[in-house]
N, C-alpha and C. Protein backbone atom coordinates (compact mmCIF):
# COMPACT_ATOMS: atom_id res chain seq x y z
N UNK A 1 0.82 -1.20 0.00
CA UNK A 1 0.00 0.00 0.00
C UNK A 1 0.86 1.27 0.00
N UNK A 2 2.09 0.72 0.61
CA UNK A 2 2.74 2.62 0.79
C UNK A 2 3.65 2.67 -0.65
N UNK A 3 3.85 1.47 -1.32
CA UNK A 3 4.45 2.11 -2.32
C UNK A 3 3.09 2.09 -3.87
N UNK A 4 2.24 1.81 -3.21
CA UNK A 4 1.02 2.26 -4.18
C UNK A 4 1.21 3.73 -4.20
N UNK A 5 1.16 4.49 -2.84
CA UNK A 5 0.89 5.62 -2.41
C UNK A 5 2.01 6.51 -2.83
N UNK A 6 3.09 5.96 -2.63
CA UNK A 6 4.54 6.48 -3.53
C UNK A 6 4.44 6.65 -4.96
N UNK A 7 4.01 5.77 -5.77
CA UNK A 7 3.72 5.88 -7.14
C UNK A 7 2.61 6.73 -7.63
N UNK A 8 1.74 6.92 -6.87
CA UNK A 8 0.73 8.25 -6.81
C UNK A 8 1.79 9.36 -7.13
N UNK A 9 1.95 9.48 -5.87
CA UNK A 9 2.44 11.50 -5.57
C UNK A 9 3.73 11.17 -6.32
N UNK A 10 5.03 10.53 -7.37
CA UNK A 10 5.80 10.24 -8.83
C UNK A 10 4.45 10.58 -9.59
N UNK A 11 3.18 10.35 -9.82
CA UNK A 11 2.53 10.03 -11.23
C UNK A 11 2.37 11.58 -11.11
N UNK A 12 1.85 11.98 -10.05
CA UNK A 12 0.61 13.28 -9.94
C UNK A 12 2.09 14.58 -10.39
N UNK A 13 3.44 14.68 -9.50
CA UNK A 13 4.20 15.36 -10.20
C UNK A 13 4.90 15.13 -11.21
N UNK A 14 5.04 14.37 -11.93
CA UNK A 14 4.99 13.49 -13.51
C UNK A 14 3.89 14.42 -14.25
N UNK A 15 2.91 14.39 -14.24
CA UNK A 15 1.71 14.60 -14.57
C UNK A 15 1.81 15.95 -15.02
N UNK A 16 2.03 17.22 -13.69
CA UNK A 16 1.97 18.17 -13.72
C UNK A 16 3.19 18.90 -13.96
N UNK A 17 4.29 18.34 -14.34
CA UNK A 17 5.73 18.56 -15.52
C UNK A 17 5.50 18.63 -16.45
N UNK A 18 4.88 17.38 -16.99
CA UNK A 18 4.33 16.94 -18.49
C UNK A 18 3.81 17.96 -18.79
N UNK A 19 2.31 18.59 -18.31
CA UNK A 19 1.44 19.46 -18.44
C UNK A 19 2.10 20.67 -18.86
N UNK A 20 2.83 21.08 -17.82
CA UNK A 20 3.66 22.61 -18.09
C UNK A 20 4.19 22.56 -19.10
N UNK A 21 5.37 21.71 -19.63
CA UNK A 21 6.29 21.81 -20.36
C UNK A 21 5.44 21.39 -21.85
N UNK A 22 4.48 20.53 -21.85
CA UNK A 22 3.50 20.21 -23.36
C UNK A 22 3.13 21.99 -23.59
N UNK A 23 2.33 22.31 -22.79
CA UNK A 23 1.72 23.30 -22.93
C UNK A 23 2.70 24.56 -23.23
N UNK A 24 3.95 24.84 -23.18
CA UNK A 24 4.70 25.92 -23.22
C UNK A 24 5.10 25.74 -24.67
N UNK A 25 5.10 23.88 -25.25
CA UNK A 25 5.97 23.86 -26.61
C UNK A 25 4.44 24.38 -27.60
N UNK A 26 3.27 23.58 -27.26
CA UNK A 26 2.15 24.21 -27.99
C UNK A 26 1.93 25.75 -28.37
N UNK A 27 2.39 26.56 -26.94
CA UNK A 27 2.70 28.02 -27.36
C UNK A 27 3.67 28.51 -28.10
N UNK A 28 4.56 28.13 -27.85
CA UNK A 28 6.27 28.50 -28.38
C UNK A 28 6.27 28.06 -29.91
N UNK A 29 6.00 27.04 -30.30
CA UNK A 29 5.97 26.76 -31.50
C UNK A 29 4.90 26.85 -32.59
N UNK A 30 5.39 27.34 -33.73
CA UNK A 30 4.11 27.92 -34.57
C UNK A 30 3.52 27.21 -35.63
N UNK A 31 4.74 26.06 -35.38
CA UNK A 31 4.06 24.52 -36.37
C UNK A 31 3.58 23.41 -35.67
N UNK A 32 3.25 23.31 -34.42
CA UNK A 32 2.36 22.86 -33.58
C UNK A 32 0.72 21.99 -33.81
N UNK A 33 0.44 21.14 -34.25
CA UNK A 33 -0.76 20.99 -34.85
C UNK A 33 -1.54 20.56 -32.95
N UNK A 34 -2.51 22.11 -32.99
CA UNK A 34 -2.57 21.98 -31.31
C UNK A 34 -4.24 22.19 -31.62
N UNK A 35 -4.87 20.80 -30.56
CA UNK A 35 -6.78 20.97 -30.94
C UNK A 35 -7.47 22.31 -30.44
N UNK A 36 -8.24 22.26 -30.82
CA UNK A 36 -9.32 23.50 -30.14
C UNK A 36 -9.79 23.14 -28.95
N UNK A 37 -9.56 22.33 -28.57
CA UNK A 37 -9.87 21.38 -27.16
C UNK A 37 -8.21 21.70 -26.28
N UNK A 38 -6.85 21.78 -26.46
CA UNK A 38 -5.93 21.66 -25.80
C UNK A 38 -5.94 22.44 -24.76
N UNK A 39 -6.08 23.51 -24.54
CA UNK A 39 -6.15 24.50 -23.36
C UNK A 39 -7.12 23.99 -22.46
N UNK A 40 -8.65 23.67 -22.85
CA UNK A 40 -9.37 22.89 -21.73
C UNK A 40 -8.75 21.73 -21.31
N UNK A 41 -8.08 21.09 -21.69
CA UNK A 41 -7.90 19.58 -21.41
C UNK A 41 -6.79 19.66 -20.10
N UNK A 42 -5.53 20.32 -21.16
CA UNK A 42 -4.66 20.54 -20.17
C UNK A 42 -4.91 21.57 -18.58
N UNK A 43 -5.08 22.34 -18.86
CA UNK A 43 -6.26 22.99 -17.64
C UNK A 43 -6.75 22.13 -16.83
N UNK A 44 -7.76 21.55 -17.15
CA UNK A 44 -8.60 20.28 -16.43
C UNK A 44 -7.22 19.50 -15.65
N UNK A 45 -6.92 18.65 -16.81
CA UNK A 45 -5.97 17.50 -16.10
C UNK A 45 -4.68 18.36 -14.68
N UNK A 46 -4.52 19.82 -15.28
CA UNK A 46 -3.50 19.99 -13.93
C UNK A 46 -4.54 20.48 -12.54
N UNK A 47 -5.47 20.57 -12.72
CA UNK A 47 -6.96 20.68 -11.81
C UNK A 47 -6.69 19.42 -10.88
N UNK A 48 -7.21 18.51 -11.49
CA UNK A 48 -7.21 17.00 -11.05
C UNK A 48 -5.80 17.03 -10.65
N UNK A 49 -4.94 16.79 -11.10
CA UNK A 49 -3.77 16.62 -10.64
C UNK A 49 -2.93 17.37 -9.38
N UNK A 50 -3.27 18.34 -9.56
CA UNK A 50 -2.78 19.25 -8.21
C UNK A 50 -3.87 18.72 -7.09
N UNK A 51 -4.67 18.33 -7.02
CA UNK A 51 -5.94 18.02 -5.57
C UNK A 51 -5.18 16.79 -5.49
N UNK A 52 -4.87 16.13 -6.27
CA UNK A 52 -4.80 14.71 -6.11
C UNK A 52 -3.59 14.49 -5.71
N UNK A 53 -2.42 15.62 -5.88
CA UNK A 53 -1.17 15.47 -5.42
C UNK A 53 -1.09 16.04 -4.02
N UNK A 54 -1.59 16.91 -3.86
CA UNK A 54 -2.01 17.70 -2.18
C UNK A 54 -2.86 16.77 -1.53
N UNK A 55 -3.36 16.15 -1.97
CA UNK A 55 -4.54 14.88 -0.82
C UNK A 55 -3.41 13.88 -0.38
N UNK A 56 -2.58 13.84 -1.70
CA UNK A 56 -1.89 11.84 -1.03
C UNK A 56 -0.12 12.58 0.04
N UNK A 57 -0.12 13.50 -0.13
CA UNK A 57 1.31 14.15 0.20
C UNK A 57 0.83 14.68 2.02
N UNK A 58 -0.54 15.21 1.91
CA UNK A 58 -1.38 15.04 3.33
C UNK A 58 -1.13 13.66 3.96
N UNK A 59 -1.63 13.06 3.47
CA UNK A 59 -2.07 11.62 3.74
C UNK A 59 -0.70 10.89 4.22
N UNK A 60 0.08 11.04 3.53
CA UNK A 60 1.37 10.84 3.72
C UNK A 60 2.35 10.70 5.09
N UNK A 61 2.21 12.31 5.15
CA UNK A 61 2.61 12.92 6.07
C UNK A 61 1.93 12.50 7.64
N UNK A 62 1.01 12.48 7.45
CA UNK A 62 -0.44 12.04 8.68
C UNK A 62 -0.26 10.75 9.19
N UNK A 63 0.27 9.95 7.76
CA UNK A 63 0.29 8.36 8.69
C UNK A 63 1.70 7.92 9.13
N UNK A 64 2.79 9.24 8.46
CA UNK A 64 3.68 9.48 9.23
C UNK A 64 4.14 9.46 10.76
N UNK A 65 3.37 10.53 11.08
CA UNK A 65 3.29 11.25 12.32
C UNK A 65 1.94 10.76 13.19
N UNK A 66 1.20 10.04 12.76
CA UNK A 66 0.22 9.65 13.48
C UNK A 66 0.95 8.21 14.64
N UNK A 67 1.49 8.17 14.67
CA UNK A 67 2.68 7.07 16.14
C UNK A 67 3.30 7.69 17.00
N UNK A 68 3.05 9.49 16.70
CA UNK A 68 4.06 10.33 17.52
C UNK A 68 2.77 11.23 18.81
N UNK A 69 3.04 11.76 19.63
CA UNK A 69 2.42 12.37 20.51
C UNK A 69 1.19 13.59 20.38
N UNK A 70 1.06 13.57 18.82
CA UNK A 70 0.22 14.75 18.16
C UNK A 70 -0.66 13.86 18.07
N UNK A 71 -1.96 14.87 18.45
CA UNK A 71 -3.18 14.56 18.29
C UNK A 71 -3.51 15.07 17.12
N UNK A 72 -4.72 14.80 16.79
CA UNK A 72 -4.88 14.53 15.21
C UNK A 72 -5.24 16.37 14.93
N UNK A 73 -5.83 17.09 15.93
CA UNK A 73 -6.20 18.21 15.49
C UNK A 73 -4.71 19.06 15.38
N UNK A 74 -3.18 18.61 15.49
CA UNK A 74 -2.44 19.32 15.24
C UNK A 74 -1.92 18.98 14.05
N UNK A 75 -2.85 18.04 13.19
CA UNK A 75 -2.29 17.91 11.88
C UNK A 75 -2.71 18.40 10.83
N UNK A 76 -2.10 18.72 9.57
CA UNK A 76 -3.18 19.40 8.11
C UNK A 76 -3.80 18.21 8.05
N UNK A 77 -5.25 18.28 8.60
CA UNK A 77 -6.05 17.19 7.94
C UNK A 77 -6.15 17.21 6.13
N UNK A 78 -6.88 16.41 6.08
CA UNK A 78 -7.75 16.25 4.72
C UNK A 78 -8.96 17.22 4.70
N UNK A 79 -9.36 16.94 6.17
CA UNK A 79 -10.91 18.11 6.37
C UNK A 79 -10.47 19.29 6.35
N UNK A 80 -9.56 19.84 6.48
CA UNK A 80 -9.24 20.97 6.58
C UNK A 80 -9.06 21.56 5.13
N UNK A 81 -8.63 20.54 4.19
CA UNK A 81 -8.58 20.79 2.72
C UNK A 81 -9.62 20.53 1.71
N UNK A 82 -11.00 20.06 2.65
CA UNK A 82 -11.90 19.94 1.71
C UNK A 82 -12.80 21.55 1.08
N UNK A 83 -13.24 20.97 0.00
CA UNK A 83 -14.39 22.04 -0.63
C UNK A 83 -15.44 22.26 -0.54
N UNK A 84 -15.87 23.19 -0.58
CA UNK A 84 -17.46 23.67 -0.09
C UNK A 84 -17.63 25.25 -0.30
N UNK A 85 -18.84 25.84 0.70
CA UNK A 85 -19.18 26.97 0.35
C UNK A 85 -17.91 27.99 0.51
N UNK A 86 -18.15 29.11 0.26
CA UNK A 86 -17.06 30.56 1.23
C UNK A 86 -17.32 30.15 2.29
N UNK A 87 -18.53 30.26 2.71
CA UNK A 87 -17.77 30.16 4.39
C UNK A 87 -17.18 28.81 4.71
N UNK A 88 -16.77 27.67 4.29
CA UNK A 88 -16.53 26.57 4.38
C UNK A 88 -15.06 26.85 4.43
N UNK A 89 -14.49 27.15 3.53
CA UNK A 89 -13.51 27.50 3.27
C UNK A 89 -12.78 28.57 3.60
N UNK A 90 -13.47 30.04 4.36
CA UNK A 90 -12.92 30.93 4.79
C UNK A 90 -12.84 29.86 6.87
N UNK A 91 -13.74 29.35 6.49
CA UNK A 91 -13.57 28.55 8.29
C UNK A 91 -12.44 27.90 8.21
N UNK A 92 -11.78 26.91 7.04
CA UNK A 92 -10.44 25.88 6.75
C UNK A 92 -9.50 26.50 7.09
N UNK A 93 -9.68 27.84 6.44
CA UNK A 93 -8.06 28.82 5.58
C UNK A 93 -7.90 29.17 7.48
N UNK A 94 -8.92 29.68 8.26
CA UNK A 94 -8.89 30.45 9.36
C UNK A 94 -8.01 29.31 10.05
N UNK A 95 -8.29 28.01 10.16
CA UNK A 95 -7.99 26.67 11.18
C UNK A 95 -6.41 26.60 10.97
N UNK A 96 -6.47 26.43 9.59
CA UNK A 96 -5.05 26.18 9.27
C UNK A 96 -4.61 27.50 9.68
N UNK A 97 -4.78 28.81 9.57
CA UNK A 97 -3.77 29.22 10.08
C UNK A 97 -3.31 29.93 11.11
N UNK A 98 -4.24 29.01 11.91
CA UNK A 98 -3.98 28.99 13.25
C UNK A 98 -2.74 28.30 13.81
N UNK A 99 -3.12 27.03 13.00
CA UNK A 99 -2.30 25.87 13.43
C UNK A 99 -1.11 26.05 13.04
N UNK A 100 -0.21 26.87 11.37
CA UNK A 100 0.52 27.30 10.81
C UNK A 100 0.77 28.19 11.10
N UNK A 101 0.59 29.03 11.60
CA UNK A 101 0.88 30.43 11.85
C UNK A 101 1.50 31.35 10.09
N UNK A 102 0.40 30.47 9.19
CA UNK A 102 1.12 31.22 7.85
C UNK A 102 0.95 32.76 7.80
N UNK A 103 1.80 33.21 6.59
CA UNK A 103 1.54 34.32 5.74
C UNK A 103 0.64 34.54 5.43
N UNK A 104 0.65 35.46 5.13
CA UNK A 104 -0.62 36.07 3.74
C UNK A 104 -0.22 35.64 2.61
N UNK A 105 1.04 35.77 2.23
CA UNK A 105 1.22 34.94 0.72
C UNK A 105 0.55 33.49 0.58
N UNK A 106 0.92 33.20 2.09
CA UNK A 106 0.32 31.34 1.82
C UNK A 106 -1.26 31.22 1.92
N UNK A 107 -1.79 32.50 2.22
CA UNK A 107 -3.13 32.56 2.54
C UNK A 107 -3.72 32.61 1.28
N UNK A 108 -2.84 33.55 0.19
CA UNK A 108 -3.44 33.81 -0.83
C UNK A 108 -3.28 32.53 -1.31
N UNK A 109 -2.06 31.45 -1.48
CA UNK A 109 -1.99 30.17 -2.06
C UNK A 109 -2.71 29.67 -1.37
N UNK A 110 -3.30 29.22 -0.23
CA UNK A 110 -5.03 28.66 0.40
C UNK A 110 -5.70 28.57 -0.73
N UNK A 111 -6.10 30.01 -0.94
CA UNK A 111 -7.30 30.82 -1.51
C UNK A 111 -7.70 29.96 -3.08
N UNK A 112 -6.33 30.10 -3.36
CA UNK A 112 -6.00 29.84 -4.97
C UNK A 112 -6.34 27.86 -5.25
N UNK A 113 -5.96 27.15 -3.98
CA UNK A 113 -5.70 26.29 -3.72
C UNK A 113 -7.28 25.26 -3.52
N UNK A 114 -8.35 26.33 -2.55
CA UNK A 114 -10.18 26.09 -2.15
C UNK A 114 -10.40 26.26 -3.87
N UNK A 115 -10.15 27.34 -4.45
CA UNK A 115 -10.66 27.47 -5.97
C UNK A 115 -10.34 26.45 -6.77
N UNK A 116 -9.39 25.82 -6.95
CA UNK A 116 -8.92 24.57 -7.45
C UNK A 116 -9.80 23.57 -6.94
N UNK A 117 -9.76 23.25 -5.87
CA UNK A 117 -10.52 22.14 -4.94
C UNK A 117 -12.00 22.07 -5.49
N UNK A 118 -12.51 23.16 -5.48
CA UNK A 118 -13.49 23.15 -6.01
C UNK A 118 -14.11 23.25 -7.03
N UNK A 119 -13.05 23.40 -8.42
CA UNK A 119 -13.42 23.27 -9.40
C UNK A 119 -12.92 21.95 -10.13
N UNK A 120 -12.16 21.26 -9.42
CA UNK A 120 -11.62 19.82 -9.33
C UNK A 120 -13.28 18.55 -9.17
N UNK A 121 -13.46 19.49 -7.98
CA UNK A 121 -14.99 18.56 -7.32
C UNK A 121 -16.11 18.98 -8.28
N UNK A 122 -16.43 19.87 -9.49
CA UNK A 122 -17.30 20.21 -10.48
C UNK A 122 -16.80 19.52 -11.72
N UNK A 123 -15.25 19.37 -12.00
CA UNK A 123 -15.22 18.67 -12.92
C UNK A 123 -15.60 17.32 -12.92
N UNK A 124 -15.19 16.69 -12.07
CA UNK A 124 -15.37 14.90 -11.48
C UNK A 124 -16.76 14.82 -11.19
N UNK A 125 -17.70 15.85 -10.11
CA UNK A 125 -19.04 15.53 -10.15
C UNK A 125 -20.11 15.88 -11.02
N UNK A 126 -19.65 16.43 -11.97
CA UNK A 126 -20.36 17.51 -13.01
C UNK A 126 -21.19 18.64 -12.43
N UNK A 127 -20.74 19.22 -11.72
CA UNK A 127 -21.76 20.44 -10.74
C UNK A 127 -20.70 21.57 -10.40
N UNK A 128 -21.20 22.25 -11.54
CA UNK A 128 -20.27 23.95 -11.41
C UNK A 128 -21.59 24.47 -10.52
N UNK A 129 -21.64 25.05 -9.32
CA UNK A 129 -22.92 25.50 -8.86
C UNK A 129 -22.65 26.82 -8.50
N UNK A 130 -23.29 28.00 -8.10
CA UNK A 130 -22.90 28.83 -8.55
C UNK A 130 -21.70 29.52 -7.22
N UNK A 131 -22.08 28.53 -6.18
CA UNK A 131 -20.93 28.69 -4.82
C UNK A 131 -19.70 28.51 -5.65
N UNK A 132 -19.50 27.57 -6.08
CA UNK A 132 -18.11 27.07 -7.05
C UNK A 132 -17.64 28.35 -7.27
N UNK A 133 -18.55 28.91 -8.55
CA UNK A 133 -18.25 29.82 -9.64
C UNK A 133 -17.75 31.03 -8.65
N UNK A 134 -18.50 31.39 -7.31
CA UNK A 134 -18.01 32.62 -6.51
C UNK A 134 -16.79 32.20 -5.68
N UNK A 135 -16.27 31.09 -5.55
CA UNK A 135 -15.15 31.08 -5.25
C UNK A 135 -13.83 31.16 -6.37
N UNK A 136 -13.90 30.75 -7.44
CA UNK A 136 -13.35 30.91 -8.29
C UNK A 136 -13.08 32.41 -8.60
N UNK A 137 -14.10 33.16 -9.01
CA UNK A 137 -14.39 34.81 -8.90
C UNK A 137 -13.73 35.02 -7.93
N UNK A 138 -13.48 34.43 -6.69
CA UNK A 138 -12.54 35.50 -5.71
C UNK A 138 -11.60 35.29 -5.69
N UNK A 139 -10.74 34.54 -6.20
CA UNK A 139 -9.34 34.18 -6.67
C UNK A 139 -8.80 34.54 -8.31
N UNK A 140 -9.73 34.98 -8.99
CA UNK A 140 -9.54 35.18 -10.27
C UNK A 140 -9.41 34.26 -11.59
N UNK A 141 -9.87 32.92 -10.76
CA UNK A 141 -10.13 31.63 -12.25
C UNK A 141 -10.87 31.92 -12.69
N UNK A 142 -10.78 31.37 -13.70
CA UNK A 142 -12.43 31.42 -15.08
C UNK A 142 -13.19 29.94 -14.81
N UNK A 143 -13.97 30.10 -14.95
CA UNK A 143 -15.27 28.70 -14.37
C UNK A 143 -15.65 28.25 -15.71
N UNK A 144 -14.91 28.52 -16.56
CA UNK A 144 -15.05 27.76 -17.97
C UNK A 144 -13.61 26.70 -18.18
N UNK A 145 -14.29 25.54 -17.47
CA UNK A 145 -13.55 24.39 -17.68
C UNK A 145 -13.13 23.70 -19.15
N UNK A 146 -13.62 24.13 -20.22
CA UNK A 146 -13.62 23.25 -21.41
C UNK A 146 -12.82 24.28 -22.34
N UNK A 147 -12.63 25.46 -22.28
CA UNK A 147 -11.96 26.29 -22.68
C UNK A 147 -10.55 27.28 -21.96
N UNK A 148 -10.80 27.21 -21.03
CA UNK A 148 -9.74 28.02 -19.88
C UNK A 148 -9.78 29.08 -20.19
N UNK A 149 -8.45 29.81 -19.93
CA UNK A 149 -7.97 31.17 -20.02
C UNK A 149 -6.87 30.94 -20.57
N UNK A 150 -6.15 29.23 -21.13
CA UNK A 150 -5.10 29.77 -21.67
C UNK A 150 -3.67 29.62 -20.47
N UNK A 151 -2.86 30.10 -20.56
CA UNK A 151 -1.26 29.30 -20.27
C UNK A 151 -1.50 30.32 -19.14
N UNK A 152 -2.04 31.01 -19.09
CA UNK A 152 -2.01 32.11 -17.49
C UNK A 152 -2.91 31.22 -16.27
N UNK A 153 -4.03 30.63 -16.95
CA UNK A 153 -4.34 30.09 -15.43
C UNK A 153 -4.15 28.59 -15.61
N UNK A 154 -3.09 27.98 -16.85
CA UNK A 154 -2.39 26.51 -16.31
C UNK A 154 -1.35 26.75 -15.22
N UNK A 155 -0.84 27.73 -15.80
CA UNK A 155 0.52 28.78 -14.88
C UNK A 155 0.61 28.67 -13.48
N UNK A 156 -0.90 29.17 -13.43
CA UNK A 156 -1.24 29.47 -11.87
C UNK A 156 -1.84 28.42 -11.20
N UNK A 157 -2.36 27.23 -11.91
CA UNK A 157 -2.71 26.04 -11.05
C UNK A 157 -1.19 25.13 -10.68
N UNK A 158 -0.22 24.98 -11.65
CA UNK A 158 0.76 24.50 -11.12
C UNK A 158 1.23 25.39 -10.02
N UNK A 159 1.64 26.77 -10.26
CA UNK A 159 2.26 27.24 -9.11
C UNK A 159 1.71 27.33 -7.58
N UNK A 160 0.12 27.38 -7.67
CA UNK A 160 -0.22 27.31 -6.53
C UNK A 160 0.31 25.68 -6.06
N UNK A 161 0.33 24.82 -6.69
CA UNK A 161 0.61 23.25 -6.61
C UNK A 161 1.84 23.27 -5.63
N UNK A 162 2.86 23.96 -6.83
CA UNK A 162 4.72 24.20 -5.88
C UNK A 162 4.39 24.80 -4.75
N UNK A 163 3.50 25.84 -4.30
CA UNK A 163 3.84 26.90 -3.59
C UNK A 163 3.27 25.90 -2.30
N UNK A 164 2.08 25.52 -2.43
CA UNK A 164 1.25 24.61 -1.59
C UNK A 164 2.38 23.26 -1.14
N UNK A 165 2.67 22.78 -1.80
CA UNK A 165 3.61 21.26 -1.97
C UNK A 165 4.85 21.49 -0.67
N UNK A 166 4.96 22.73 -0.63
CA UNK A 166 6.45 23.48 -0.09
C UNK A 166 5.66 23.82 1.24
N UNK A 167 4.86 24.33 1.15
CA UNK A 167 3.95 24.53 2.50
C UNK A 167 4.05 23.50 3.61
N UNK A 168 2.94 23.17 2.66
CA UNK A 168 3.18 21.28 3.38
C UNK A 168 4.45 20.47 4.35
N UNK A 169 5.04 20.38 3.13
CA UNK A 169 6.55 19.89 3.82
C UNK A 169 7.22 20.83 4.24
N UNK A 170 7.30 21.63 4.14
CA UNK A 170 7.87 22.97 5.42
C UNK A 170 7.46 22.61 6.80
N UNK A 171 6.09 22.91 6.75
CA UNK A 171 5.57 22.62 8.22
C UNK A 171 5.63 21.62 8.82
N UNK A 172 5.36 20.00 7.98
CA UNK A 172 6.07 19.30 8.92
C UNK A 172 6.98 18.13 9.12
N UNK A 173 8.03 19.18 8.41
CA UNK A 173 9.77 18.72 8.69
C UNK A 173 9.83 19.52 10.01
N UNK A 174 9.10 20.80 10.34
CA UNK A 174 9.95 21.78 11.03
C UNK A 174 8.94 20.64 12.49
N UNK A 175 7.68 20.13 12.48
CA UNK A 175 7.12 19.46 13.53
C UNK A 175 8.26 18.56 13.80
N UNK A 176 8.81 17.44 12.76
CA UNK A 176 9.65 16.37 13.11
C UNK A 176 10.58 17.21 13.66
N UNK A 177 11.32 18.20 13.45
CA UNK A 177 12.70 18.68 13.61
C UNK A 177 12.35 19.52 15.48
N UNK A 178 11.15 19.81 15.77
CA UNK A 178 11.16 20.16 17.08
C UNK A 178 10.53 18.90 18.34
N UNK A 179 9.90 18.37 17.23
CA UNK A 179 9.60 17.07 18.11
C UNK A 179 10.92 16.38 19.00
N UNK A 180 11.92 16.33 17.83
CA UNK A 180 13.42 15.16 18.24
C UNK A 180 13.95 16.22 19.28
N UNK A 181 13.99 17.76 18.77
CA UNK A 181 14.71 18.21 19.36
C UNK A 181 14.03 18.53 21.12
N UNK A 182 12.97 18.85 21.35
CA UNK A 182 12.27 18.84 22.50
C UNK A 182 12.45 17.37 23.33
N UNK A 183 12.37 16.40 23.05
CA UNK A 183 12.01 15.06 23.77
C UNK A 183 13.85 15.10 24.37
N UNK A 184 14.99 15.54 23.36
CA UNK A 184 16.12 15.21 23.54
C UNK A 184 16.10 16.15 24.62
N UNK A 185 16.02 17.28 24.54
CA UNK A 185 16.01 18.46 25.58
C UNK A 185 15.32 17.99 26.87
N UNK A 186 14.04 17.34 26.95
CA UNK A 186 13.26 17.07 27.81
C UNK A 186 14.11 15.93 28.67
N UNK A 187 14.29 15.02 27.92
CA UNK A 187 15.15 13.99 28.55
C UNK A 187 16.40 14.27 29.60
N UNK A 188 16.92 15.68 28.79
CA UNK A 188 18.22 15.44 28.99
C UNK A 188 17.85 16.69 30.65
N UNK A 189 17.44 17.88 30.51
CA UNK A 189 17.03 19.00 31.25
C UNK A 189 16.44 19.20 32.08
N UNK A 190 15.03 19.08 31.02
CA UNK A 190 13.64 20.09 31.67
C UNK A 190 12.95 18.99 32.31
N UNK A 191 12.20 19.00 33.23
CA UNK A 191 10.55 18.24 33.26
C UNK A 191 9.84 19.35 33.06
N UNK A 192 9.43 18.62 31.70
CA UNK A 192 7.87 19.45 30.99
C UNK A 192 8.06 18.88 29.80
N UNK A 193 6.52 19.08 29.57
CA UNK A 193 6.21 17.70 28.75
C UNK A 193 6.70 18.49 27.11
N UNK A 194 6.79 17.61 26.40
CA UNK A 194 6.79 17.84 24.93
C UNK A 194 5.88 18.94 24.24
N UNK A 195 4.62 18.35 24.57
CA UNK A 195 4.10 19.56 23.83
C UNK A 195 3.50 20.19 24.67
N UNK A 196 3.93 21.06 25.80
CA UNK A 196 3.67 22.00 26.21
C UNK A 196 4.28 23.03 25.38
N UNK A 197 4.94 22.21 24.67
CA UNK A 197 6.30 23.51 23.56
C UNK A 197 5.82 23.71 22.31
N UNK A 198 4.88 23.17 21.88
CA UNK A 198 4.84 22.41 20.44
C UNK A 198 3.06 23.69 19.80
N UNK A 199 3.05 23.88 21.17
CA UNK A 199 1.79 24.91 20.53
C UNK A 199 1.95 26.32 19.54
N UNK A 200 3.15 26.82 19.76
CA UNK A 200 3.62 28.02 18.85
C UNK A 200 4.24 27.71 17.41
N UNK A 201 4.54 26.36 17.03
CA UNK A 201 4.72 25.60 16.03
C UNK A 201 4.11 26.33 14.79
């Protein structure tokens, strides 16, 4: 199962290489025989692909750290990354960054990130509804899945992908890296527990 799960998150950034770099030679080159369909497709597929690479890289991480002293609400859930209304999602972005103590840059990659999510969950369920469409509108996607906008918002679904991907594993290498270092400290020093420390994380 875990190297099922390994060959996922290889396919999903496989996937979304391919995507970029197809899509840059389709522009760049002017003998290109490129469909009237290519911009939706590719669009779509880095849609799917970025949710699907942020779900298993979660997941990952979670069954990682799920043997260690963290309770589950100090982890990026999955729930925390699901889609739904604005307020669904202005409640997620708020949790996480509590728990992260992110930026605003990373807030805006959230933002960019619920809009994806949810136009990921309209492509797969067939239901653009019009909550979708106003989250999209507040991040600046176009809710025309079959056509796009073109190499500006493939652009911006990969990069929110990197920017998100880096998030992720930022936060928790830096959990593993204070975890070892607290328990060693604790052992060696203090009495007090581990995560009495672990809340400003």
């Amino acid at each position: 199962m875990n190297q099922l799960n390994d060959n996922f998150i290889l396919s999903y950034s496989d996937d979304l290489i391919y995507i970029s770099s197809l899509y840059n030679i389709y522009q760049s080159h002017p003998f290109a025989a490129v469909s009237a369909f290519a911009d939706g497709f590719i669009f779509r597929t880095a849609v799917i692909s970025t949710v699907g690479n942020i779900e298993t890289i979660l997941e990952k991480w979670n069954s990682r750290l799920s043997a260690t002293d963290f309770t589950e609400n100090e982890f990026l859930s999955l729930k925390l990354f699901s889609g739904g209304s604005l307020e669904r999602v202005n409640g997620n972005i708020n949790s996480i960054k509590k728990l992260t103590k992110c930026s605003s840059e990373n807030i805006s990659t959230l933002k960019s990130y619920f809009a994806i999510k949810n136009l990921r969950n309209a492509i797969i369920h067939h239901d653009l509804s019009q909550s979708k469409i106003n989250i999209l509108d507040s991040v600046g996607f176009t809710a025309d899945i079959f056509n796009s906008d073109g190499l500006e918002n493939i652009n911006k679904v990969i990069e929110v992908n990197k920017n998100l991907t880096d998030f992720i594993n930022v936060f928790y290498i830096k959990k593993c890296m204070v975890i070892n270092f607290l328990k060693n400290m604790e052992a060696t020093f203090y009495p007090i527990t581990v995560k009495q420390n672990l809340n400003g994380i």
